[in-house]
N, C-alpha and C. Protein backbone atom coordinates (compact mmCIF):
# COMPACT_ATOMS: atom_id res chain seq x y z
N UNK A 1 100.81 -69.45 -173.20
CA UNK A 1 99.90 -68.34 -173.06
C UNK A 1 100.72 -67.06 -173.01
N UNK A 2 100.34 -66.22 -173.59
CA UNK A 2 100.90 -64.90 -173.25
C UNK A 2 99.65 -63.66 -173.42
N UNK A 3 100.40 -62.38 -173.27
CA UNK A 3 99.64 -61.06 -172.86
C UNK A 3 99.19 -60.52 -174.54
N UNK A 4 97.72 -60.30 -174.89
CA UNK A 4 98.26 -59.17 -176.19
C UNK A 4 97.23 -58.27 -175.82
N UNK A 5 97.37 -56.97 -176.29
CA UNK A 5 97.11 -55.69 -175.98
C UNK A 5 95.41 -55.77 -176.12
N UNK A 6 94.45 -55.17 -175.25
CA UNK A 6 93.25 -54.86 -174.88
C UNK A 6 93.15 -53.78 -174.85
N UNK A 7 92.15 -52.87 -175.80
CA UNK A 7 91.27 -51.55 -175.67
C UNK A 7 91.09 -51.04 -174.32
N UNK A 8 90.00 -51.97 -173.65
CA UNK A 8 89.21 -52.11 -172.39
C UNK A 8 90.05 -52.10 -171.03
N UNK A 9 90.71 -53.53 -171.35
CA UNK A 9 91.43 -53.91 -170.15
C UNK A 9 93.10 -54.25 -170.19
N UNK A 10 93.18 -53.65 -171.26
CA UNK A 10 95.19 -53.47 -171.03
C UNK A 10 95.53 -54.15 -171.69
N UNK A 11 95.46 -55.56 -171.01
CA UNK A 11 96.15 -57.06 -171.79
C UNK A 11 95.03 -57.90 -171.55
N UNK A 12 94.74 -58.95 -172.41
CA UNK A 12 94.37 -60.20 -172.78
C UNK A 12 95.13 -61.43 -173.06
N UNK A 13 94.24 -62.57 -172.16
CA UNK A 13 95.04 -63.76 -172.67
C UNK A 13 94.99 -64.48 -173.33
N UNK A 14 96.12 -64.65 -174.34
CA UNK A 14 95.80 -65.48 -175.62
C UNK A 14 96.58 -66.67 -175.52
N UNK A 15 95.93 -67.89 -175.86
CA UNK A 15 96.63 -69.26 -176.31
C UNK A 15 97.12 -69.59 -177.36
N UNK A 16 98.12 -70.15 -177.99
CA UNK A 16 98.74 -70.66 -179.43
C UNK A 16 98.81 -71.74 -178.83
N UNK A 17 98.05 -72.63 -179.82
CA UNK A 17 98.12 -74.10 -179.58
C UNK A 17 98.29 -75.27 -181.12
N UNK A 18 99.52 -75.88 -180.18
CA UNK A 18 99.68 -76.94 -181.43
C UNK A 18 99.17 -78.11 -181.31
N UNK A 19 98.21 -78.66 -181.99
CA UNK A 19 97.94 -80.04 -181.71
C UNK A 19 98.96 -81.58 -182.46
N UNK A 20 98.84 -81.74 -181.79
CA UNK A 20 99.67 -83.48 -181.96
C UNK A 20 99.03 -84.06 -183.32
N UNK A 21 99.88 -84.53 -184.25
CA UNK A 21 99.65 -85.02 -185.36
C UNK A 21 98.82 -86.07 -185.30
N UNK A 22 97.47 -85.48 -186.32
CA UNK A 22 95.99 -86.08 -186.70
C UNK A 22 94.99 -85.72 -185.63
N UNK A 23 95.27 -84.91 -184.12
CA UNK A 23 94.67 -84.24 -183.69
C UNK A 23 94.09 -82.68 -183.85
N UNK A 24 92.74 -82.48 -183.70
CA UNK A 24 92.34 -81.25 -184.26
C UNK A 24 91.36 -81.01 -182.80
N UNK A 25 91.16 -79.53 -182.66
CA UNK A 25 91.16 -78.83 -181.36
C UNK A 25 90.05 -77.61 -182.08
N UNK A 26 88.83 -77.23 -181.37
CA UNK A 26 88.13 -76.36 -181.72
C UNK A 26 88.41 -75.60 -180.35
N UNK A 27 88.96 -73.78 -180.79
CA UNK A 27 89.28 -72.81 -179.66
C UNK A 27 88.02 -72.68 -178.98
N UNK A 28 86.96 -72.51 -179.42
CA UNK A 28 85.78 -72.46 -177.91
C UNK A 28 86.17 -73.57 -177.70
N UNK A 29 86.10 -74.91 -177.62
CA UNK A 29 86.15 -76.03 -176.56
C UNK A 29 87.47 -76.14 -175.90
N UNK A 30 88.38 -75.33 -176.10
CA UNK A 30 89.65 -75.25 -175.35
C UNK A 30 89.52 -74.08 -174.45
N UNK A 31 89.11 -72.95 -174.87
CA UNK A 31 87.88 -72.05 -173.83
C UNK A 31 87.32 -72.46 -172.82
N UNK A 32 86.33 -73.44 -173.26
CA UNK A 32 85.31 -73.69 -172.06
C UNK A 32 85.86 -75.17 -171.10
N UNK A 33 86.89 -75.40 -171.64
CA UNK A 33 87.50 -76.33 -170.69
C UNK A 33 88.80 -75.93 -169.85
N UNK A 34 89.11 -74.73 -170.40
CA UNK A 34 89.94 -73.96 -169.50
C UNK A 34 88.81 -73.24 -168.31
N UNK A 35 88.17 -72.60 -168.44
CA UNK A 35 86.92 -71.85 -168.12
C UNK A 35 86.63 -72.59 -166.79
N UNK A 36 86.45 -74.01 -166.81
CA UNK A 36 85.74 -75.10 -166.06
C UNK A 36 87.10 -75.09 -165.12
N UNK A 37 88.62 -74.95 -165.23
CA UNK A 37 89.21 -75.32 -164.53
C UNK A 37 90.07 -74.52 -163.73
N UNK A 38 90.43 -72.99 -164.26
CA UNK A 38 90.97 -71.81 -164.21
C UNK A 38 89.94 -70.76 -163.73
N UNK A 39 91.04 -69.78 -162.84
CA UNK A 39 90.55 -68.52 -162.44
C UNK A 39 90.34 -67.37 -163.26
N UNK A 40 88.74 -66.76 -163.01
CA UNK A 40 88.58 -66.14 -163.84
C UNK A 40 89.36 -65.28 -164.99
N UNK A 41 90.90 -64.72 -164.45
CA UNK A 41 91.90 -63.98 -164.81
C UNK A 41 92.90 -64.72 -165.37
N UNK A 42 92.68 -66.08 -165.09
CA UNK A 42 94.06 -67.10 -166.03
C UNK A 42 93.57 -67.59 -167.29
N UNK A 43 91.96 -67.77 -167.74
CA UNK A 43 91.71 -68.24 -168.75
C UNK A 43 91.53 -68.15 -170.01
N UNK A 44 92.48 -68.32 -171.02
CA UNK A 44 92.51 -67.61 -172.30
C UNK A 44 91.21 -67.23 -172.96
N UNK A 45 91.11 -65.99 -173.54
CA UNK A 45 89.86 -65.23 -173.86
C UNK A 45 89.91 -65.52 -175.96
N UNK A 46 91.25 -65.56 -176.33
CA UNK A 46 91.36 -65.87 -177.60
C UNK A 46 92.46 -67.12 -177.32
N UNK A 47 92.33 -67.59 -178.35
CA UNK A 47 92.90 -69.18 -178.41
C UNK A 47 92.97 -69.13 -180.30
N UNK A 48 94.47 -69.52 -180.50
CA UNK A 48 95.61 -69.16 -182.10
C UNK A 48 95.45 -71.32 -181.99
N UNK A 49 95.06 -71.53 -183.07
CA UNK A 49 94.97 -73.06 -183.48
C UNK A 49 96.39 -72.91 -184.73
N UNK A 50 97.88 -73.04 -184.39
CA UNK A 50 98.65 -73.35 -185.46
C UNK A 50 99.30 -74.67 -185.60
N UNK A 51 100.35 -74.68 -186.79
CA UNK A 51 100.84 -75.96 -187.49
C UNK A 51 101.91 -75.88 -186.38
N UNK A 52 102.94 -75.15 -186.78
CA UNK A 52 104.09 -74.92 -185.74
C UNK A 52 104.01 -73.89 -185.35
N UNK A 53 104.69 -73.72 -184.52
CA UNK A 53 105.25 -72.20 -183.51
C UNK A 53 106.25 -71.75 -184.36
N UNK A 54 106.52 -70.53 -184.25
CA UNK A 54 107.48 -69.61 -185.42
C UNK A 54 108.67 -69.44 -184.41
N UNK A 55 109.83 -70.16 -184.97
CA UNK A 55 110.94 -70.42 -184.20
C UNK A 55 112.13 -69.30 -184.39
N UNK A 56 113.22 -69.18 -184.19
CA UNK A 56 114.34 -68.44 -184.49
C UNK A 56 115.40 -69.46 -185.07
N UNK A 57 116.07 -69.03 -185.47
CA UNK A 57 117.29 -70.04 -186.17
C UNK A 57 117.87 -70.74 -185.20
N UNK A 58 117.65 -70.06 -183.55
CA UNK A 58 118.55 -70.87 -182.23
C UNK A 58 117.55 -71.86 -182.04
N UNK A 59 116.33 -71.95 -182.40
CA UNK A 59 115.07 -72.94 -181.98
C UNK A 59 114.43 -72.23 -180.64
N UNK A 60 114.30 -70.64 -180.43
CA UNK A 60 113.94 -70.02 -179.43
C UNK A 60 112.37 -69.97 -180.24
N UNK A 61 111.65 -69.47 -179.14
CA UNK A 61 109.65 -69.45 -179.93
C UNK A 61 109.78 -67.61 -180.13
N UNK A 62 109.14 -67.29 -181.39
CA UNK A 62 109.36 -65.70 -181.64
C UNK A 62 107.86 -65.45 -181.16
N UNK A 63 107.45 -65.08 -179.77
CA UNK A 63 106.49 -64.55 -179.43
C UNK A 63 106.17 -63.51 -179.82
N UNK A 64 107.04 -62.43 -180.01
CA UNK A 64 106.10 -61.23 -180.68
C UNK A 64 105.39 -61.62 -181.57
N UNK A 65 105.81 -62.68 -182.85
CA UNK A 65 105.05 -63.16 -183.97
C UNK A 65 103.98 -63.74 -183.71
N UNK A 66 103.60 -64.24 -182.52
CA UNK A 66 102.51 -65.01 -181.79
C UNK A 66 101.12 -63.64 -181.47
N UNK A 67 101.79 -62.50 -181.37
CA UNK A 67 101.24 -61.52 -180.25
C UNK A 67 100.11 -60.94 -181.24
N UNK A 68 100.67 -60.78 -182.40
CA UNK A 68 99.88 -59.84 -183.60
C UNK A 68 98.79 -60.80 -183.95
């Protein structure tokens, strides 16, 4: 999870999520099952469904690339 920029309220929390090979994940139902279990302020509001995470040549995760 990380922060990306909000009009309204500053920052928003967004999820990038990889699912496990031949698994597939719809972002409202990863929403509303976060929703059910998290405080109002921890639960991702947008949710990123990708293949891989965008790595660096060290194998670090390039979050800014996540953020946009």
């Amino acid at each position: 999870m990380l922060g990306v920029p909000d009009a309204t309220l500053g920052e928003e929390v967004k999820a990038v999520v990889v699912p496990t090979s031949g698994a597939s994940i719809a972002p409202e139902d990863l929403i509303a099952w976060c929703k059910e279990r998290m405080a109002a302020y921890k639960y991702p509001r947008i949710v990123e469904v990708v293949a891989a995470m965008p790595m660096t040549a060290t194998g670090k995760i390039l979050m800014q690339a996540m953020r946009g």
